[in-house]
Protein backbone atom coordinates (compact mmCIF):
# COMPACT_ATOMS: atom_id res chain seq x y z
CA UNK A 1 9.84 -1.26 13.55
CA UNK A 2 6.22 -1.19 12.16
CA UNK A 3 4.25 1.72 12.94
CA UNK A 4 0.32 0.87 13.91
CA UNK A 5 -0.97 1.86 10.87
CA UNK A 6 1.67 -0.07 8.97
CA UNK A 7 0.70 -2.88 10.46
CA UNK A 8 -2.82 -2.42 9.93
CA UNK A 9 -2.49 -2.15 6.21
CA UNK A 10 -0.32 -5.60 6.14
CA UNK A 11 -3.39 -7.01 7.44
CA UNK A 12 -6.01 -5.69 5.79
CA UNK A 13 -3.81 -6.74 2.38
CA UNK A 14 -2.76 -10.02 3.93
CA UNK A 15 -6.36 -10.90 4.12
CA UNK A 16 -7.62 -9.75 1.06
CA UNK A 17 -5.12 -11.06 -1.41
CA UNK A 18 -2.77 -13.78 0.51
CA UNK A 19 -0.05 -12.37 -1.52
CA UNK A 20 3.59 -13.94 -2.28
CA UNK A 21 5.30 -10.74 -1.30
CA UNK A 22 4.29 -7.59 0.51
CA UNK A 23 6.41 -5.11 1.84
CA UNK A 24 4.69 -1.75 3.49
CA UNK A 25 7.15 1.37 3.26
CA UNK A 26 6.65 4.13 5.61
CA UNK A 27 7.99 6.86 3.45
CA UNK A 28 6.99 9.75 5.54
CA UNK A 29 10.53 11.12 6.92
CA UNK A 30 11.22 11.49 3.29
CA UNK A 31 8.37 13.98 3.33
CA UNK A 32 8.78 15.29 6.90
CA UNK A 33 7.09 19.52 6.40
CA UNK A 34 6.03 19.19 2.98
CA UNK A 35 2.06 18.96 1.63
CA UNK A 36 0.44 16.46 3.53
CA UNK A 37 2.88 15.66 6.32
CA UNK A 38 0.39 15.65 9.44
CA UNK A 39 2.99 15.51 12.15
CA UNK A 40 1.73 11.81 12.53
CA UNK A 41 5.06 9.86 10.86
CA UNK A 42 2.41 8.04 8.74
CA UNK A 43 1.50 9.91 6.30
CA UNK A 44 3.50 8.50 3.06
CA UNK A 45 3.55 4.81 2.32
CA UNK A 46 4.69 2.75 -0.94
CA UNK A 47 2.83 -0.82 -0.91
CA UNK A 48 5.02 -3.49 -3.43
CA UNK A 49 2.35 -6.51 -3.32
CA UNK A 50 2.93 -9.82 -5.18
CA UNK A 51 -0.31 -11.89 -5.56
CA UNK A 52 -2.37 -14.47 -7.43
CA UNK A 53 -5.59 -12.18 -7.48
CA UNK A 54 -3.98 -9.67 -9.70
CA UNK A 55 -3.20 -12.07 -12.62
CA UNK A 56 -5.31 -10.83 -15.67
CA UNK A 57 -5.79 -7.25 -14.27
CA UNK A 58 -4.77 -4.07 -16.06
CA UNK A 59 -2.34 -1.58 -13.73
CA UNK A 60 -5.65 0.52 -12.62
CA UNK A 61 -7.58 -2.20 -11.92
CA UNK A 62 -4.79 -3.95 -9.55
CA UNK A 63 -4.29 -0.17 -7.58
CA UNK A 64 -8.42 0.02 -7.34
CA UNK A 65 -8.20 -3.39 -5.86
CA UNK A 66 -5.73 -2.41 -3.32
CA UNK A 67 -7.27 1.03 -2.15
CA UNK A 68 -10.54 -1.31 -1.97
CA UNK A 69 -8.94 -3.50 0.67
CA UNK A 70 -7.37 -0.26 2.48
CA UNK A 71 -11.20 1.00 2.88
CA UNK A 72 -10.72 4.69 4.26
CA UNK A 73 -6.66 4.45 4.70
CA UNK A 74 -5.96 5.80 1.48
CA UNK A 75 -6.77 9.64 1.02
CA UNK A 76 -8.29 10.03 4.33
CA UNK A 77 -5.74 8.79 6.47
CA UNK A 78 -2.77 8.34 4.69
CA UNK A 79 -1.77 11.60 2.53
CA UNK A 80 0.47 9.43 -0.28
CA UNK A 81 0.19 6.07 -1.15
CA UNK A 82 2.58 5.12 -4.04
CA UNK A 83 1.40 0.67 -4.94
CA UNK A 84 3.64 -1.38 -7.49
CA UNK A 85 0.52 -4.55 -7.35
CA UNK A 86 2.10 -7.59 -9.46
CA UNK A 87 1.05 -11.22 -10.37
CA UNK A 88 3.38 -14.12 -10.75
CA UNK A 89 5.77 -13.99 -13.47
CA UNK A 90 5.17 -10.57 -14.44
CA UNK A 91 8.06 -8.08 -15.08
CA UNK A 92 10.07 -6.86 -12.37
């Protein structure tokens, strides 16, 4: 079950990229009392996005793009954000 702000980021990256794959991960049980962990259960998330718009772009430039899209989700209101951003064809 998707928590609100889970949801909120599939949108936000579903509009901004129209990716292939995207899978939102609420990690935070994993970090339940550690730094960061605001009580909230949304405080750690790993992003794994598959789209066009990231052909071409270096690793940096692909995580800038996403934390772009997120506007004030990352470091504000989510603690951790891990994001594995891939193009077609690259790598898995």
């Amino acid at each position: 079950m998707s928590t609100p702000l889970q949801t909120e980021m599939e949108t936000l990256l579903t509009a901004a990229f129209a990716p292939i794959r995207l899978e939102v991960i609420n990690d935070s049980a994993k970090h339940h009392g550690h730094t960061g962990d605001d009580g909230s259960g949304e405080s750690h998330f790993t992003v794994v996005i598959e789209s066009e718009a990231f052909a071409g772009q270096s690793r940096l430039a692909r995580q800038r793009m996403v934390n772009a899209a997120l506007g004030d989700i990352p470091g504000q209101r989510v603690h951790a954000l891990a994001v594995r951003a891939i193009a077609p064809g690259d790598a898995a």
